[in-house]
N, C-alpha and C. Protein backbone atom coordinates (compact mmCIF):
# COMPACT_ATOMS: atom_id res chain seq x y z
N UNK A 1 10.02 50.26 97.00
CA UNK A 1 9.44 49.22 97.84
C UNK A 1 7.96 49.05 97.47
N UNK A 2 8.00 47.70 97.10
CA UNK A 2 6.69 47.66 96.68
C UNK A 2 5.25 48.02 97.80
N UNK A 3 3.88 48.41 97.99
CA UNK A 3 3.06 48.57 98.58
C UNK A 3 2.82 47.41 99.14
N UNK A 4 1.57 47.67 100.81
CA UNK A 4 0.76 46.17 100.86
C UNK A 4 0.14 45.98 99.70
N UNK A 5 -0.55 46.94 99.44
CA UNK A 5 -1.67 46.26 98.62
C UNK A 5 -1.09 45.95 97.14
N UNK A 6 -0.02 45.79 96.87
CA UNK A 6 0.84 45.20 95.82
C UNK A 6 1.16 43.63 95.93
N UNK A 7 1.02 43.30 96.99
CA UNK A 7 1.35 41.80 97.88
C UNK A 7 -0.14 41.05 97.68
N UNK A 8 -1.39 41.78 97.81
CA UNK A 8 -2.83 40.69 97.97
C UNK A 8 -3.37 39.90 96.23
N UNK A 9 -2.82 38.65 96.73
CA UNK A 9 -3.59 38.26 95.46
C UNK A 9 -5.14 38.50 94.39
N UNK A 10 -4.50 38.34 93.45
CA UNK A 10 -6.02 38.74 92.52
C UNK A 10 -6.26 37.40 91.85
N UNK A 11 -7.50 36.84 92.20
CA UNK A 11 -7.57 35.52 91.56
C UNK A 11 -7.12 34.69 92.11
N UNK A 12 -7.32 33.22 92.04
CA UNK A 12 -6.97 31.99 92.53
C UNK A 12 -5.54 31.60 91.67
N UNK A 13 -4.52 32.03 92.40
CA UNK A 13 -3.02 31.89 91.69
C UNK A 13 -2.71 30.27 92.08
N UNK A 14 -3.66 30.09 93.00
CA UNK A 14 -2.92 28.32 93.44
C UNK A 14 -4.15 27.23 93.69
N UNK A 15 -3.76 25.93 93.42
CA UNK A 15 -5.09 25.22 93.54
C UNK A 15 -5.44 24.46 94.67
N UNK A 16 -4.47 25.04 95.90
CA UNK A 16 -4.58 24.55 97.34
C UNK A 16 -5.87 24.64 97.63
N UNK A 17 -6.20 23.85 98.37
CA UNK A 17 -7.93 23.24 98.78
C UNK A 17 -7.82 22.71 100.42
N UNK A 18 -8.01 23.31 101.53
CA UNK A 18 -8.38 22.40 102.55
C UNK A 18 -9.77 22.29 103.19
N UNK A 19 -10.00 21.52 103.94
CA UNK A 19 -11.25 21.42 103.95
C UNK A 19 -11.50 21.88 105.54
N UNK A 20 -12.24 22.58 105.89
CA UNK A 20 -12.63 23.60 107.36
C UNK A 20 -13.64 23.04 108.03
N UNK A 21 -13.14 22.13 109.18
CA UNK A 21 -14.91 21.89 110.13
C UNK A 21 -14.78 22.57 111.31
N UNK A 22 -14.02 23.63 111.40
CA UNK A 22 -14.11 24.30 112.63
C UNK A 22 -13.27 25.90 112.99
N UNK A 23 -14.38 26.78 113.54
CA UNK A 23 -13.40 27.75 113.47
C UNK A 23 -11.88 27.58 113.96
N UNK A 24 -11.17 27.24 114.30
CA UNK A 24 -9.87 27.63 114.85
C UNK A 24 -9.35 26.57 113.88
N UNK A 25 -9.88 25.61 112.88
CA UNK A 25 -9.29 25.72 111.28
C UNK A 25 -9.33 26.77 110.34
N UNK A 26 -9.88 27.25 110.29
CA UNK A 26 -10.33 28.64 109.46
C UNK A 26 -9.60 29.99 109.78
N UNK A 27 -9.29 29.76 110.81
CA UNK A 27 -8.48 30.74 111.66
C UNK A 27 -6.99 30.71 111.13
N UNK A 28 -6.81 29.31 111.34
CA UNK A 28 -5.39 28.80 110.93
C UNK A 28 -5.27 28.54 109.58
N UNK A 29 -5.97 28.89 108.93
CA UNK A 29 -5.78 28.93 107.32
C UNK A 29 -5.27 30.47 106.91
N UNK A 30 -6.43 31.66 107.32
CA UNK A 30 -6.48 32.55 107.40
C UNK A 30 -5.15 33.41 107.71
N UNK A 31 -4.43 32.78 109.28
CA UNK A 31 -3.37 33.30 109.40
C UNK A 31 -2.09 32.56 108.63
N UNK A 32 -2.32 31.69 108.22
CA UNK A 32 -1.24 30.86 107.01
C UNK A 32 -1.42 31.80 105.72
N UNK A 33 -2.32 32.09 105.45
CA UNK A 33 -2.38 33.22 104.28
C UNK A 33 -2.02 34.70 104.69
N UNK A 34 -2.07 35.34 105.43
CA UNK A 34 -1.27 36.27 105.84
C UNK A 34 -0.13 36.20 105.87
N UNK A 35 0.47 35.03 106.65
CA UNK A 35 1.71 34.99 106.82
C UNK A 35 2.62 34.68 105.02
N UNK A 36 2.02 33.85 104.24
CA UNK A 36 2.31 33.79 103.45
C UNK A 36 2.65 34.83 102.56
N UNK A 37 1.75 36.23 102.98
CA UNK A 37 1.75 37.38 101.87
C UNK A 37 2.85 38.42 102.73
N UNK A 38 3.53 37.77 103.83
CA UNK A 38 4.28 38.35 104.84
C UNK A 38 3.54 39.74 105.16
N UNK A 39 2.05 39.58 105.44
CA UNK A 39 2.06 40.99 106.03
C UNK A 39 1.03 40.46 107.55
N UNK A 40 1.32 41.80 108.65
CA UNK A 40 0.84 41.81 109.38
C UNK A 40 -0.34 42.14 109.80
N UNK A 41 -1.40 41.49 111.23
CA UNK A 41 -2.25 41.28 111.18
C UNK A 41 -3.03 42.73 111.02
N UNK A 42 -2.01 44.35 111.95
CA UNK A 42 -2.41 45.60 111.57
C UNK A 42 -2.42 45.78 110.22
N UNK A 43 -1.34 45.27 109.57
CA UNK A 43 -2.09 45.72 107.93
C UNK A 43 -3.40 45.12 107.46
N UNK A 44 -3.79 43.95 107.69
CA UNK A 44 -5.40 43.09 107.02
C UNK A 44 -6.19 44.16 107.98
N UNK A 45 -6.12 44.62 108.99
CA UNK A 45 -7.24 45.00 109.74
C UNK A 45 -7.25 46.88 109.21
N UNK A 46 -6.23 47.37 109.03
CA UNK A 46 -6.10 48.37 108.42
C UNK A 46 -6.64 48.45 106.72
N UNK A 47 -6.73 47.62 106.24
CA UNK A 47 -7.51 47.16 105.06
C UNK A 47 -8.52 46.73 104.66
N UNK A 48 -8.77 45.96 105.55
CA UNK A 48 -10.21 45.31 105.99
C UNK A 48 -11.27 46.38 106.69
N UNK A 49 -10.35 47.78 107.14
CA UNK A 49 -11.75 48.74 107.85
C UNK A 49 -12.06 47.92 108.88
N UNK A 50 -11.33 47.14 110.18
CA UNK A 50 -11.46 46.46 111.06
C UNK A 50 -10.49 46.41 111.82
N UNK A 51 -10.90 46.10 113.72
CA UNK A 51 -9.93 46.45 114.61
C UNK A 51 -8.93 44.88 114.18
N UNK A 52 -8.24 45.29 115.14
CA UNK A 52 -6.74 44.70 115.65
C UNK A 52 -7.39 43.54 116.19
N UNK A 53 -8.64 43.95 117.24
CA UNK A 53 -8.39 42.64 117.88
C UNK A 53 -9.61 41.60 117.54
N UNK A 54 -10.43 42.09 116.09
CA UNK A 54 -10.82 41.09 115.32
C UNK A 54 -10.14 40.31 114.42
N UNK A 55 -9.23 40.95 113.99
CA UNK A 55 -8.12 39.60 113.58
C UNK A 55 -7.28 38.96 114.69
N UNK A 56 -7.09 39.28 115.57
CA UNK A 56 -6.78 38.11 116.62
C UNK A 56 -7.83 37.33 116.66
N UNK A 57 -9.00 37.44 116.94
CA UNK A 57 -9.98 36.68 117.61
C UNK A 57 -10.36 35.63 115.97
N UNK A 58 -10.48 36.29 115.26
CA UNK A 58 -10.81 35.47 113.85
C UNK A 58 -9.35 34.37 113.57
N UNK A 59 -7.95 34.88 113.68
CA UNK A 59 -6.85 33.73 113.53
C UNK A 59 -7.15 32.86 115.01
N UNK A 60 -7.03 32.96 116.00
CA UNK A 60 -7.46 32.25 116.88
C UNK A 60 -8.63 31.34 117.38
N UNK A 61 -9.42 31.62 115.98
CA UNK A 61 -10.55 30.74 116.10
C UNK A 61 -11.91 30.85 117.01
N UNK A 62 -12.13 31.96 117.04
CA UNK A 62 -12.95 32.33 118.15
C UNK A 62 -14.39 32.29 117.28
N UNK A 63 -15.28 31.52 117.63
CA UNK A 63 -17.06 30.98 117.05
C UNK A 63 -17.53 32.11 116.46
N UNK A 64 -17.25 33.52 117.39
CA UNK A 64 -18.70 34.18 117.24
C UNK A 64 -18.19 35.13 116.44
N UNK A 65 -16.91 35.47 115.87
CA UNK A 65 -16.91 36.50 114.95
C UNK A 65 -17.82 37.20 113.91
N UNK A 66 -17.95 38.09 112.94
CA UNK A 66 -19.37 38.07 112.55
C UNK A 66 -19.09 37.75 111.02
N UNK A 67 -19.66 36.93 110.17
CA UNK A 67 -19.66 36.23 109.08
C UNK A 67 -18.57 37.30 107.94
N UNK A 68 -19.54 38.05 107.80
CA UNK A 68 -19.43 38.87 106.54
C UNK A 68 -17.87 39.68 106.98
N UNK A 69 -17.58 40.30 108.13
CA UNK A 69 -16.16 40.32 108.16
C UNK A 69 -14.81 39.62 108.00
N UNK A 70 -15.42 37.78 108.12
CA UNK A 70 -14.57 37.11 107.91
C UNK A 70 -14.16 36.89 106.19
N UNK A 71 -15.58 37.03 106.15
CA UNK A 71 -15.59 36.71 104.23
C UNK A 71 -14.91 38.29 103.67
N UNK A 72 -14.95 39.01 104.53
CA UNK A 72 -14.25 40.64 103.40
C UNK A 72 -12.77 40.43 103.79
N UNK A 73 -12.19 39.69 105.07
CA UNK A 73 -11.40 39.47 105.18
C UNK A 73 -10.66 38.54 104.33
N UNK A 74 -11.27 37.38 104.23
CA UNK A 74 -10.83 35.83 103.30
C UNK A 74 -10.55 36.76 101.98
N UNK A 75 -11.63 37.42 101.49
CA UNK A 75 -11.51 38.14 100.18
C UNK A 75 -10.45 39.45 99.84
N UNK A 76 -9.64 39.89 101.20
CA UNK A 76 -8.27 40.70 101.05
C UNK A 76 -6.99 39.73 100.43
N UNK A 77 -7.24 38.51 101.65
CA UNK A 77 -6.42 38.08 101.62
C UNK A 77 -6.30 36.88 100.31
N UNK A 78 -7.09 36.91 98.94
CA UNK A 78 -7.29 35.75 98.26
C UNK A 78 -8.01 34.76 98.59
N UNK A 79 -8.78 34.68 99.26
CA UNK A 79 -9.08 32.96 99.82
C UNK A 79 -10.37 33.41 99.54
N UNK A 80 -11.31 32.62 99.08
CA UNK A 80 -13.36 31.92 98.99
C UNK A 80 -13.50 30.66 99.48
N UNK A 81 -14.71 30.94 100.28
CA UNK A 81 -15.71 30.21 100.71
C UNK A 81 -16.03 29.16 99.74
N UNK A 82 -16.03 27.92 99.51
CA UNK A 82 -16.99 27.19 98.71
C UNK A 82 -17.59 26.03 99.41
N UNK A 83 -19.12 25.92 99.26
CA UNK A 83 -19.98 25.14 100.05
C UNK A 83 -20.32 23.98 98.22
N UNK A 84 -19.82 22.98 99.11
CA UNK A 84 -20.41 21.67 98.58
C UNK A 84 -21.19 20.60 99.30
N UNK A 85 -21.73 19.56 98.70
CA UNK A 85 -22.26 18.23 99.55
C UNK A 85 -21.18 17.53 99.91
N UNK A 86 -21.67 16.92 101.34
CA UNK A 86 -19.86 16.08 101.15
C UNK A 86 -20.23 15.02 100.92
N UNK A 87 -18.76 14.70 100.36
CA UNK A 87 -19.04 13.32 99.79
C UNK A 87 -19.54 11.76 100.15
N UNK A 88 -19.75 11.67 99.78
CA UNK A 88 -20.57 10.09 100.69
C UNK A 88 -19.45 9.18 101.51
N UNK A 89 -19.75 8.49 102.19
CA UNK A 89 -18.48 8.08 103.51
C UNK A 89 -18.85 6.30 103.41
N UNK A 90 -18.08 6.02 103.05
CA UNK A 90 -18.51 3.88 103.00
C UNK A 90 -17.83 3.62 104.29
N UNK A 91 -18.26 2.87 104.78
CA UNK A 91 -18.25 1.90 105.98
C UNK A 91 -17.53 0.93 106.17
């Protein structure tokens, strides 16, 4: 039986892109990528060196989580941050 940590992607295996204006999008990305790697939220938090009920509060979208746990998290689970300009909007 293969391990968790046999399941977490290395590298950008896919060129899915959505775009996040709010935590409880980010949340719901987050837990779409878990679910995708079929593992549970005690395993990311058992991996991540983080409780149980910061990955609830981070899939559920909760504001105040603290940055850099979300990003060591995004980074178990495959997923980066990328900050661009957005694009210009015509009228």
């Amino acid at each position: 039986m293969p391990s968790i940590a046999s399941k977490l992607p290395i590298g950008n295996s896919s060129n899915h892109e959505i775009t996040v204006h709010s935590s409880a999008e980010l949340g719901a990305a987050v837990r779409e990528q878990r679910k995708r790697l079929a593992l549970k939220q005690l395993d990311i938090a058992g991996m991540g060196n983080t409780g149980n009920r910061f990955i609830v509060d981070l899939e559920n979208g909760k504001p105040t989580v603290q940055l850099q746990k979300v990003l060591d998290v995004m980074n178990l689970l495959g997923l980066e941050v990328v900050v661009r300009r957005k694009a210009a909007r015509v009228l």
